[in-house]
PDB file of N, CA and C in Angstrom:
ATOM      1  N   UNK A   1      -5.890  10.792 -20.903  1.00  0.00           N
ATOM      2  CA  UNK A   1      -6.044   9.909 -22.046  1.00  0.00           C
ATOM      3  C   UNK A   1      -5.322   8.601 -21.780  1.00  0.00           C
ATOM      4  N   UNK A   2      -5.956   7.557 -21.807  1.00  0.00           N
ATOM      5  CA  UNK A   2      -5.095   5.889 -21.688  1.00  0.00           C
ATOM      6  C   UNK A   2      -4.298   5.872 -22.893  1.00  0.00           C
ATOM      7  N   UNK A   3      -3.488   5.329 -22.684  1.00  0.00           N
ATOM      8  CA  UNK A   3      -3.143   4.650 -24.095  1.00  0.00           C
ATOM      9  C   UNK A   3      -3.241   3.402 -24.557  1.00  0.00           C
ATOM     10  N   UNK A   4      -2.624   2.796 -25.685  1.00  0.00           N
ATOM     11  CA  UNK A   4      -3.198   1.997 -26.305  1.00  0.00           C
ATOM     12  C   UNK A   4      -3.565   0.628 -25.573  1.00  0.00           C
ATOM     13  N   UNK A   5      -2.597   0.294 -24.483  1.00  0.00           N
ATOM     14  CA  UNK A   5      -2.072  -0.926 -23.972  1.00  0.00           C
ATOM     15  C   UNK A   5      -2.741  -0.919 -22.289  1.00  0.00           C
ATOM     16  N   UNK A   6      -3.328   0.073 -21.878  1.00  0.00           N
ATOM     17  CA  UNK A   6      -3.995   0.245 -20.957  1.00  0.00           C
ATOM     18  C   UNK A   6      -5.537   0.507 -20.701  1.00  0.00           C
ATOM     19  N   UNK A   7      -5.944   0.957 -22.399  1.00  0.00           N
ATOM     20  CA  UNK A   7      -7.500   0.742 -22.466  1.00  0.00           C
ATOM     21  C   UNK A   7      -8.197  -0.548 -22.349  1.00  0.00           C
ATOM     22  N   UNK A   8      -7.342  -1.594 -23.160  1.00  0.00           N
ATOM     23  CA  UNK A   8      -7.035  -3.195 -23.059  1.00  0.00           C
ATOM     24  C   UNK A   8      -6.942  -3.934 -22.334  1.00  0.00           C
ATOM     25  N   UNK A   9      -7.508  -4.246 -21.101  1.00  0.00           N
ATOM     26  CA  UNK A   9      -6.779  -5.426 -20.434  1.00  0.00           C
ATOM     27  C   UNK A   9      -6.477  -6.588 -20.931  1.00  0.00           C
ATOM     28  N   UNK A  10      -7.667  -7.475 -21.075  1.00  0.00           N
ATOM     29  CA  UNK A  10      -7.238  -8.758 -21.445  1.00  0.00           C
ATOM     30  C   UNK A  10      -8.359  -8.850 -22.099  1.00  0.00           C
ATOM     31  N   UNK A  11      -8.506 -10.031 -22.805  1.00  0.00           N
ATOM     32  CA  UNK A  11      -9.956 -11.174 -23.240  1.00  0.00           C
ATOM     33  C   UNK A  11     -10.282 -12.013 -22.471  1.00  0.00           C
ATOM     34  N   UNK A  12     -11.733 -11.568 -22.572  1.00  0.00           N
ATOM     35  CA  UNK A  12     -12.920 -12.362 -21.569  1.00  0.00           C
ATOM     36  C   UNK A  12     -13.045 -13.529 -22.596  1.00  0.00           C
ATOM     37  N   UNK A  13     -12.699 -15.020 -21.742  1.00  0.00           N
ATOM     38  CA  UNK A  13     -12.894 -16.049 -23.014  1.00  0.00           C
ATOM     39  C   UNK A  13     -13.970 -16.747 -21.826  1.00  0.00           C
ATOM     40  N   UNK A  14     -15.289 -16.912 -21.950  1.00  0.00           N
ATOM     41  CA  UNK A  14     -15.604 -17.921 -21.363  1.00  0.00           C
ATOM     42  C   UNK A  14     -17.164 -18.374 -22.297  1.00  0.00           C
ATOM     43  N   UNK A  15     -17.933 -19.635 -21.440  1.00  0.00           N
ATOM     44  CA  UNK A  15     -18.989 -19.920 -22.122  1.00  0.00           C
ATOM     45  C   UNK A  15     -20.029 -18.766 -22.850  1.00  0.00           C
ATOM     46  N   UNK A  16     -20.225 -17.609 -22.025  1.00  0.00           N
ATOM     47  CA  UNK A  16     -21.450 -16.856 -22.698  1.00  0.00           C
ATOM     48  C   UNK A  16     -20.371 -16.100 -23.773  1.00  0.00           C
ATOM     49  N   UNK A  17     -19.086 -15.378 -23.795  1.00  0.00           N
ATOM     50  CA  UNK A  17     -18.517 -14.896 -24.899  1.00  0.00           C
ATOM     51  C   UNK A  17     -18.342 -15.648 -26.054  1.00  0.00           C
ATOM     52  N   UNK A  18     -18.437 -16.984 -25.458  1.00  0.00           N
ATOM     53  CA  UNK A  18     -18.410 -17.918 -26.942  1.00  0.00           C
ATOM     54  C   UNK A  18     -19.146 -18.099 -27.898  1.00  0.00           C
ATOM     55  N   UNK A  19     -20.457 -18.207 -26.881  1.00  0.00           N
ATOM     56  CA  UNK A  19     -21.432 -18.515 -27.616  1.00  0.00           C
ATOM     57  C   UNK A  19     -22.034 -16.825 -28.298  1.00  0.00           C
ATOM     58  N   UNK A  20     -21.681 -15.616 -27.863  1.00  0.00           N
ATOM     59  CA  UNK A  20     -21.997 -14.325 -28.225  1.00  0.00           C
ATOM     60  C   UNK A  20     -21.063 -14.359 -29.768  1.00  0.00           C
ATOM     61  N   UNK A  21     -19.879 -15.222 -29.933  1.00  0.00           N
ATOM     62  CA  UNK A  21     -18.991 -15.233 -30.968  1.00  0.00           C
ATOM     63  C   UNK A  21     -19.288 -15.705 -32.309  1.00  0.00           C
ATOM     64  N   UNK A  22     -20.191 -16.887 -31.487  1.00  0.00           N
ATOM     65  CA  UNK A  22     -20.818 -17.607 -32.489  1.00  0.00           C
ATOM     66  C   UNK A  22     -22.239 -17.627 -33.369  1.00  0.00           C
ATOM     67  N   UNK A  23     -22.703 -16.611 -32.389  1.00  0.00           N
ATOM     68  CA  UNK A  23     -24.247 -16.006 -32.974  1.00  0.00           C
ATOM     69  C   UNK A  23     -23.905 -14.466 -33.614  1.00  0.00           C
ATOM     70  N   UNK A  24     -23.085 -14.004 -33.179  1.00  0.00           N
ATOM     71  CA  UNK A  24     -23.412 -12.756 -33.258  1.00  0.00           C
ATOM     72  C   UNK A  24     -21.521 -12.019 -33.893  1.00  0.00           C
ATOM     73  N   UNK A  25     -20.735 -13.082 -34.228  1.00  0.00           N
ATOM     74  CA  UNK A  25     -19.477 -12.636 -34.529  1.00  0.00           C
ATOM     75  C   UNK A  25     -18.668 -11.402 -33.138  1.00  0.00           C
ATOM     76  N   UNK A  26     -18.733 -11.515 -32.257  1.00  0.00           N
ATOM     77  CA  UNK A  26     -18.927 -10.382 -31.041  1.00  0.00           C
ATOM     78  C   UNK A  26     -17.485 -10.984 -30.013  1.00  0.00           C
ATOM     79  N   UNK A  27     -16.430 -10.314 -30.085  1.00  0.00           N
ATOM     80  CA  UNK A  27     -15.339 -10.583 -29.273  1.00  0.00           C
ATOM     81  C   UNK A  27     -15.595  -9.694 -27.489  1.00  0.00           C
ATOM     82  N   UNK A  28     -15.313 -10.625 -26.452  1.00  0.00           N
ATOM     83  CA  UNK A  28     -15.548  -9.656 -25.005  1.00  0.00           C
ATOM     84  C   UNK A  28     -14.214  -9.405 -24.694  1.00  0.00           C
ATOM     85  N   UNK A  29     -14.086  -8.442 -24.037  1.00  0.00           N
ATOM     86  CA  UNK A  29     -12.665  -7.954 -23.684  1.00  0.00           C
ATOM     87  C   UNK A  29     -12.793  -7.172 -22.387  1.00  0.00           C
ATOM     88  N   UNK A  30     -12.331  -7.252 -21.012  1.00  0.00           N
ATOM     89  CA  UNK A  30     -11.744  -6.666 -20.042  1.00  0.00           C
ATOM     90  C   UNK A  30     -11.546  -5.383 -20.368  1.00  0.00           C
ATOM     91  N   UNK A  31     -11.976  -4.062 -20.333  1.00  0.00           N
ATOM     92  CA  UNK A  31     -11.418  -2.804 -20.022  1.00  0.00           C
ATOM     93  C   UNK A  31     -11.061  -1.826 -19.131  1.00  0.00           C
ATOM     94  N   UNK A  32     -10.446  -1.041 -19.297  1.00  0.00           N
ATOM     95  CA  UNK A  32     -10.290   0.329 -18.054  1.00  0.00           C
ATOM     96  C   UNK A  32     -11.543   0.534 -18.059  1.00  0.00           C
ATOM     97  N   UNK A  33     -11.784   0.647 -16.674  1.00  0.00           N
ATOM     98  CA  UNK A  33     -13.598   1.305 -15.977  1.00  0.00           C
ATOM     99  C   UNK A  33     -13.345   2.598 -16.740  1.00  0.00           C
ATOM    100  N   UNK A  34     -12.253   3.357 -17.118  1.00  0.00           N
ATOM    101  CA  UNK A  34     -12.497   4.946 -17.791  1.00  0.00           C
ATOM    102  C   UNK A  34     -12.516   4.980 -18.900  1.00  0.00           C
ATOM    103  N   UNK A  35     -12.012   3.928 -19.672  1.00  0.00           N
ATOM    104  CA  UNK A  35     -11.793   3.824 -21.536  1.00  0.00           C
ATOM    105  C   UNK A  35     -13.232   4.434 -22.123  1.00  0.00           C
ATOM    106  N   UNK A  36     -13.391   4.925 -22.847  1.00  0.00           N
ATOM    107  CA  UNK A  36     -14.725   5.451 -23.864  1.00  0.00           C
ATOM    108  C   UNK A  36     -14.514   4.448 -25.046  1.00  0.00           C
ATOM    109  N   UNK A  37     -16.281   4.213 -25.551  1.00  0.00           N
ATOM    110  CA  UNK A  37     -16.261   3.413 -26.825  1.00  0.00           C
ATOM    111  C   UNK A  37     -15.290   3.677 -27.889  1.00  0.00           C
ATOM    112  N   UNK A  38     -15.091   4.890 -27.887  1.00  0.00           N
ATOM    113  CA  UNK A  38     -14.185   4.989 -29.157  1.00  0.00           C
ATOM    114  C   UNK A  38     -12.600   5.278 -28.724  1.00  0.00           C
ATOM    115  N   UNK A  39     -12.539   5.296 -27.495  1.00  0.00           N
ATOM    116  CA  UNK A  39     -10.900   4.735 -26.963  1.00  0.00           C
ATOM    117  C   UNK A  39     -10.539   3.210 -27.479  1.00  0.00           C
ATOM    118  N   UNK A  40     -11.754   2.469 -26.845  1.00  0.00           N
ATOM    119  CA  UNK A  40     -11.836   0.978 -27.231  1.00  0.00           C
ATOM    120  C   UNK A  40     -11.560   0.344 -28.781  1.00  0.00           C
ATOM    121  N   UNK A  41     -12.252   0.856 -29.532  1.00  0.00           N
ATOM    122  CA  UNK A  41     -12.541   0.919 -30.958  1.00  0.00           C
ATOM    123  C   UNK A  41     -11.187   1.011 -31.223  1.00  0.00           C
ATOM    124  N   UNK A  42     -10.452   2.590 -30.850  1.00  0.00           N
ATOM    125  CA  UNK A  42      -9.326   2.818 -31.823  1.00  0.00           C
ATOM    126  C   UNK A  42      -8.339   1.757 -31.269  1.00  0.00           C
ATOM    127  N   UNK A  43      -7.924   1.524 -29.910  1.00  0.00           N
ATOM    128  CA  UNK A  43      -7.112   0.655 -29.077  1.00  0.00           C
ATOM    129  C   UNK A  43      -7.129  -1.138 -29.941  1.00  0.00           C
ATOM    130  N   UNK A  44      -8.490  -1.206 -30.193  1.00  0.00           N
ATOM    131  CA  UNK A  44      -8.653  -2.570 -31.226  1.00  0.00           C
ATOM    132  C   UNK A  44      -8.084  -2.403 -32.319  1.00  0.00           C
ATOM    133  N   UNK A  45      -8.542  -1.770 -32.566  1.00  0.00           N
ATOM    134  CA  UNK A  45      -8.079  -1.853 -34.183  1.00  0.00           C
ATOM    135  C   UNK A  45      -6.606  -1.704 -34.628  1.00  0.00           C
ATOM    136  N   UNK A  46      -5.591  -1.090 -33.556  1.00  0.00           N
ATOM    137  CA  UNK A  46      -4.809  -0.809 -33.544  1.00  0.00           C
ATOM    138  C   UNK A  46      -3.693  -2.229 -33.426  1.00  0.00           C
ATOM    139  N   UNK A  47      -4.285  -3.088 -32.300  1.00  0.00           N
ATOM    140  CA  UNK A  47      -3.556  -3.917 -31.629  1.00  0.00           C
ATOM    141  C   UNK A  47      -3.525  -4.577 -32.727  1.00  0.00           C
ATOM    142  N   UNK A  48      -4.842  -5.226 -33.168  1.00  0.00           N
ATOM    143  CA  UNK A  48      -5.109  -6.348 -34.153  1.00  0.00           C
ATOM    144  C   UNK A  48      -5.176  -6.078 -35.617  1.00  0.00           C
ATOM    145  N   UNK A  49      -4.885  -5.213 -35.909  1.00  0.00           N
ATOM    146  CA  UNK A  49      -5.421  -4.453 -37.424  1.00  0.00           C
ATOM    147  C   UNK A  49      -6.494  -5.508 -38.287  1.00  0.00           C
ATOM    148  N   UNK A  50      -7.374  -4.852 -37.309  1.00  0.00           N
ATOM    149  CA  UNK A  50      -8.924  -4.820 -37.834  1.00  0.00           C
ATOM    150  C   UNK A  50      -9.929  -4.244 -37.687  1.00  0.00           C
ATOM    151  N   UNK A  51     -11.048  -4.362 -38.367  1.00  0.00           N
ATOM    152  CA  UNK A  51     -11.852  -2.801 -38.159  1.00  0.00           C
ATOM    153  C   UNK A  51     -12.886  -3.110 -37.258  1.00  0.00           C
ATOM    154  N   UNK A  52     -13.502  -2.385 -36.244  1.00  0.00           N
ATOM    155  CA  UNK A  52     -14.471  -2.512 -35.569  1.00  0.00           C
ATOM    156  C   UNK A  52     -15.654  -1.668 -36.136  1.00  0.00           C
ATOM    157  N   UNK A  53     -16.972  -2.480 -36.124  1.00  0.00           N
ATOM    158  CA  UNK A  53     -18.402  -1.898 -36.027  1.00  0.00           C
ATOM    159  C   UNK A  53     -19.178  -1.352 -35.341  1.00  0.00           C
ATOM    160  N   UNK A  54     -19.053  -1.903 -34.319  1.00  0.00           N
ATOM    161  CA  UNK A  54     -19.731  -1.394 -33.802  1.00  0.00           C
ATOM    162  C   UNK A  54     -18.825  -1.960 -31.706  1.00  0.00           C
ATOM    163  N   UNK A  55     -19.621  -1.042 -30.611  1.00  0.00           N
ATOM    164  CA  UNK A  55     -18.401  -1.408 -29.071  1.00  0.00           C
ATOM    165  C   UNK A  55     -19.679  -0.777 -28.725  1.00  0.00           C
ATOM    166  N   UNK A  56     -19.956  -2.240 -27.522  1.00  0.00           N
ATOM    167  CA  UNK A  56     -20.687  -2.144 -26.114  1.00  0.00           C
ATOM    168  C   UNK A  56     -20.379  -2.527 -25.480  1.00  0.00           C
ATOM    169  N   UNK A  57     -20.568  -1.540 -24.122  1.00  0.00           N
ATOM    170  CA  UNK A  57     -19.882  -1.771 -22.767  1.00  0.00           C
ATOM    171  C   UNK A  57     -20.894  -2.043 -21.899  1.00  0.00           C
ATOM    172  N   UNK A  58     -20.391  -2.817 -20.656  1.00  0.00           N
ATOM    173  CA  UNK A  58     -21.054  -3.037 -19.796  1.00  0.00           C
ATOM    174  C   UNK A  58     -20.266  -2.981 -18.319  1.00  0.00           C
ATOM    175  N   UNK A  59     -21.116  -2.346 -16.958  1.00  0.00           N
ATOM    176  CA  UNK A  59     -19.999  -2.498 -16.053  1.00  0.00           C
ATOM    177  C   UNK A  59     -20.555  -4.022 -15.365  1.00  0.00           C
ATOM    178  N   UNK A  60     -19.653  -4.906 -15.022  1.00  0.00           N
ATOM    179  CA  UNK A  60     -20.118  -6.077 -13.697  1.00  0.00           C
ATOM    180  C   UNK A  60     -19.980  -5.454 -12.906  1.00  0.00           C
ATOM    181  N   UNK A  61     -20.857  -5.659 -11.951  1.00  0.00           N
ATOM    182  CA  UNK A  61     -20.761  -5.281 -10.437  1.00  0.00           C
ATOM    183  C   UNK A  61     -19.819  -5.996  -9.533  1.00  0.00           C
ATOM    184  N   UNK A  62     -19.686  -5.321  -8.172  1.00  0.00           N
ATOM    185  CA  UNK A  62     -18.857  -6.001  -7.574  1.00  0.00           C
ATOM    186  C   UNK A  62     -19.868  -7.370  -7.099  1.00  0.00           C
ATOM    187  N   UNK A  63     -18.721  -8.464  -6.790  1.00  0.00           N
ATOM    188  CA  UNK A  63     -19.545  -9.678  -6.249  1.00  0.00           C
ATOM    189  C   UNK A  63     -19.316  -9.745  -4.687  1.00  0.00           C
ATOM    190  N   UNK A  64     -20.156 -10.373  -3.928  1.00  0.00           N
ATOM    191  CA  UNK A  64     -19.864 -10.758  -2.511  1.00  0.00           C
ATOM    192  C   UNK A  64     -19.596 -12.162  -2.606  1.00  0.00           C
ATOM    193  N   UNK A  65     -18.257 -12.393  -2.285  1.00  0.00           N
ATOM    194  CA  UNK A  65     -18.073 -13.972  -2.018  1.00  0.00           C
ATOM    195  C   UNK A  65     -17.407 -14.505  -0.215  1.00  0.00           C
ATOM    196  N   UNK A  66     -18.062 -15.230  -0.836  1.00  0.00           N
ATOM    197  CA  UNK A  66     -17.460 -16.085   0.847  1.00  0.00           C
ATOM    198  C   UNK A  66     -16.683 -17.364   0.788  1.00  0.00           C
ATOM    199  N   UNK A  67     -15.205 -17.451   1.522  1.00  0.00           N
ATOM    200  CA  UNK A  67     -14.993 -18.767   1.803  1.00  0.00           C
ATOM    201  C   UNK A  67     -14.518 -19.006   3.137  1.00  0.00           C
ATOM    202  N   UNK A  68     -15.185 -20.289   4.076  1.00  0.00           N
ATOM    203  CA  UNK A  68     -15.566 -20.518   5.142  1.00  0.00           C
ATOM    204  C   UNK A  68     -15.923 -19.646   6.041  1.00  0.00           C
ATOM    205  N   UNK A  69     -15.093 -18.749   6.739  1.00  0.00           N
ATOM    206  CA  UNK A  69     -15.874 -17.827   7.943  1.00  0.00           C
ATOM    207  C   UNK A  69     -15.719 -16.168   7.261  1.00  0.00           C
ATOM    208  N   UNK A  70     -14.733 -16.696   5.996  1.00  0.00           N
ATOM    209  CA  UNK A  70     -14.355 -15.086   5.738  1.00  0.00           C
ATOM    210  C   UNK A  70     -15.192 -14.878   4.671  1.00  0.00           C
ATOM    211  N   UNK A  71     -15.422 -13.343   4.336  1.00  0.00           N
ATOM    212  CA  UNK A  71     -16.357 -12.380   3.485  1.00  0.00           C
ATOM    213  C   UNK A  71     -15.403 -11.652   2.762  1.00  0.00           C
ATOM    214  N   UNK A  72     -15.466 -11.514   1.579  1.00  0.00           N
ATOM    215  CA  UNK A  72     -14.824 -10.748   0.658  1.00  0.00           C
ATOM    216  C   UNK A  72     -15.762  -9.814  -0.437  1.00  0.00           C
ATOM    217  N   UNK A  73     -14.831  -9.215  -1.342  1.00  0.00           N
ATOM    218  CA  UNK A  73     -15.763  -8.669  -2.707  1.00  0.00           C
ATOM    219  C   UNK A  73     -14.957  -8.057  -3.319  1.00  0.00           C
ATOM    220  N   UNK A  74     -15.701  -8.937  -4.511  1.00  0.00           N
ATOM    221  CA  UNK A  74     -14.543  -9.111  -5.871  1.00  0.00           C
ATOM    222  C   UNK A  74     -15.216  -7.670  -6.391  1.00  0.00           C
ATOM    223  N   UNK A  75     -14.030  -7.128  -6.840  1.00  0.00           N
ATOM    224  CA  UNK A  75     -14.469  -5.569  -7.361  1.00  0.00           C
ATOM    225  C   UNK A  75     -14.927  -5.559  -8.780  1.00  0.00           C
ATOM    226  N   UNK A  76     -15.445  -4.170  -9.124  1.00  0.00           N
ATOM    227  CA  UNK A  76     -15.993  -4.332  -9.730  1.00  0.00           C
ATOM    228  C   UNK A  76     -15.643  -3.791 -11.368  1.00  0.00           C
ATOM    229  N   UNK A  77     -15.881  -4.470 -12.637  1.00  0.00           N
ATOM    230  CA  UNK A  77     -15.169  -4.133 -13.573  1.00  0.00           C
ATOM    231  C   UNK A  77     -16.104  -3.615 -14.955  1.00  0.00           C
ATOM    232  N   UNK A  78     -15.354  -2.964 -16.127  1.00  0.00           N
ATOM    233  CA  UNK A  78     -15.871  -2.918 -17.057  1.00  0.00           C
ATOM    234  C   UNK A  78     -15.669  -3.947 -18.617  1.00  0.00           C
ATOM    235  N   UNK A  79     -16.618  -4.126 -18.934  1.00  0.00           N
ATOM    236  CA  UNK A  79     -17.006  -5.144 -19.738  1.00  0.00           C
ATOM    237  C   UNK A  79     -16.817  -4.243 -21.491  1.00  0.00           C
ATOM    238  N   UNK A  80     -16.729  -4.889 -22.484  1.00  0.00           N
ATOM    239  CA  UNK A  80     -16.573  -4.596 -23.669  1.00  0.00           C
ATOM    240  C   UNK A  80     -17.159  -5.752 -24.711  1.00  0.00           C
ATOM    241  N   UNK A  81     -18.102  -5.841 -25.771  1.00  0.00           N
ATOM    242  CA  UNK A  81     -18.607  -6.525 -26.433  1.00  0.00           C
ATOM    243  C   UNK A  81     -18.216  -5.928 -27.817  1.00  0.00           C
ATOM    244  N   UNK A  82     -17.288  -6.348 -28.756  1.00  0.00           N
ATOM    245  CA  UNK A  82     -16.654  -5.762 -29.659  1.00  0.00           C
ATOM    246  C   UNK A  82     -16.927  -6.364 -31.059  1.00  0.00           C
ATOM    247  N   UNK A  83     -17.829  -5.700 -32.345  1.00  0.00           N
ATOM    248  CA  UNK A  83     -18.165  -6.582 -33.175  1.00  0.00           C
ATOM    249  C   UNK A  83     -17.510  -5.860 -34.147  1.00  0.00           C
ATOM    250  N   UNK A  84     -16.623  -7.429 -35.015  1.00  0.00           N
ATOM    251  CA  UNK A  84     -16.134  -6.698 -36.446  1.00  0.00           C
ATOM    252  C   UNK A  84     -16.613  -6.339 -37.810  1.00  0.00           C
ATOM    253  N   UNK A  85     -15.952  -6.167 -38.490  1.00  0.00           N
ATOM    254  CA  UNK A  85     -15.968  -5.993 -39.575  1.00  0.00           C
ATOM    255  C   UNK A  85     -16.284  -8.301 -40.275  1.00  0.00           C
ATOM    256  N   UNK A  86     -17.157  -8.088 -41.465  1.00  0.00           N
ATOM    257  CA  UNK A  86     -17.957  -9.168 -41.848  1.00  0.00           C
ATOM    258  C   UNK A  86     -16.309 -10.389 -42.149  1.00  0.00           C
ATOM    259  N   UNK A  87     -15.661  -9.280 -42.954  1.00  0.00           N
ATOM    260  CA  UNK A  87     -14.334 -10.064 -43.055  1.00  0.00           C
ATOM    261  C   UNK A  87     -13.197  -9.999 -42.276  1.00  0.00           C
ATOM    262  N   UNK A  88     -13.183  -9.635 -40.937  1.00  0.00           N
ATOM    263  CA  UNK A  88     -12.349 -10.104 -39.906  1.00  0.00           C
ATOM    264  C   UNK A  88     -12.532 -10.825 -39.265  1.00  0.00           C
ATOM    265  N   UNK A  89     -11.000 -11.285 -38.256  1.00  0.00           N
ATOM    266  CA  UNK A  89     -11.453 -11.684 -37.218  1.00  0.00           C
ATOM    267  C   UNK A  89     -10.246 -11.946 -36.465  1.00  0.00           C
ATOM    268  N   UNK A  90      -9.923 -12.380 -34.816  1.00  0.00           N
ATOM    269  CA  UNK A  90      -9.282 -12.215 -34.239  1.00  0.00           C
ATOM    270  C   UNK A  90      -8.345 -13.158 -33.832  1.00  0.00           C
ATOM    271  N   UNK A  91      -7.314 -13.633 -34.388  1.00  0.00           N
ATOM    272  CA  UNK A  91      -6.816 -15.058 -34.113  1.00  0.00           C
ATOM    273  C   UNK A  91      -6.968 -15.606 -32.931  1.00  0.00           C
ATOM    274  N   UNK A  92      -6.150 -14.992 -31.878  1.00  0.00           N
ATOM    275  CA  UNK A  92      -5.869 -15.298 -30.460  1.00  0.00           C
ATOM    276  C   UNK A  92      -7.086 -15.971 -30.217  1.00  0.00           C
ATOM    277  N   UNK A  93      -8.511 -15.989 -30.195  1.00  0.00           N
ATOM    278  CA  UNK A  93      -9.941 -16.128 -29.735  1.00  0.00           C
ATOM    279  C   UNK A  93     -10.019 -17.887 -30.560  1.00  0.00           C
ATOM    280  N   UNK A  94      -9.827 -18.152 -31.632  1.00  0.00           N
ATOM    281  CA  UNK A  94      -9.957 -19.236 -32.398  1.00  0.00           C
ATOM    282  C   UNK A  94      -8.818 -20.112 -32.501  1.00  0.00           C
ATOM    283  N   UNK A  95      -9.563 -21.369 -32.319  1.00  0.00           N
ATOM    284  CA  UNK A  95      -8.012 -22.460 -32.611  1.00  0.00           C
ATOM    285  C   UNK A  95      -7.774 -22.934 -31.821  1.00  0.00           C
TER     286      UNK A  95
END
C-alpha cells in the first residue's frame, strides 16, 4: 500500500493541462506507476481537502531522445487527470 505522499508526485502544469483546466475543470498530476484510481482519489482529497469526481489515468511511454552522438530514454511514467467537485478547486494550480 503507498501512502499518502508517495501516490503523489508532483503537478503536471503545462499547455495541454491548462487548457484541460479550463474546458473541462480537470487538474494533471504525476503518479506512482502502482497507485490505483482510488489510491489517487483518497491521496487528493486528503492533501487538499477537496472532493474528487471522478480520476483518469494514463501511462506516457518511454521517449527516445538524442543529444549530439549520444542516445538516451526518458522513462516511462504514469499520468493522472483529476476532476473536482463543481465547488472546488486547487490553489497551488491558479494565480
Amino acid at each position: 500500500m503507498l501512502d499518502l505522499y508517495s501516490a503523489v508526485v508532483k503537478p503536471v502544469v503545462t499547455e495541454k493541462s491548462s487548457a484541460a483546466y479550463g474546458m473541462r475543470r480537470e487538474y494533471a498530476f504525476r503518479v506512482h506507476p502502482k497507485a490505483t484510481k482510488q489510491q489517487i482519489k483518497e491521496a487528493i482529497e486528503r492533501l487538499f481537502s477537496v472532493r474528487v469526481v471522478k480520476v483518469r489515468t494514463l501511462q506516457q511511454r518511454a521517449k527516445r531522445k538524442t543529444l549530439g552522438r549520444t542516445q538516451g530514454v526518458r522513462a516511462s511514467w504514469k499520468k493522472a487527470y483529476v476532476t473536482l467537485h463543481a465547488e472546488d478547486s486547487i490553489d497551488v494550480f491558479e494565480g
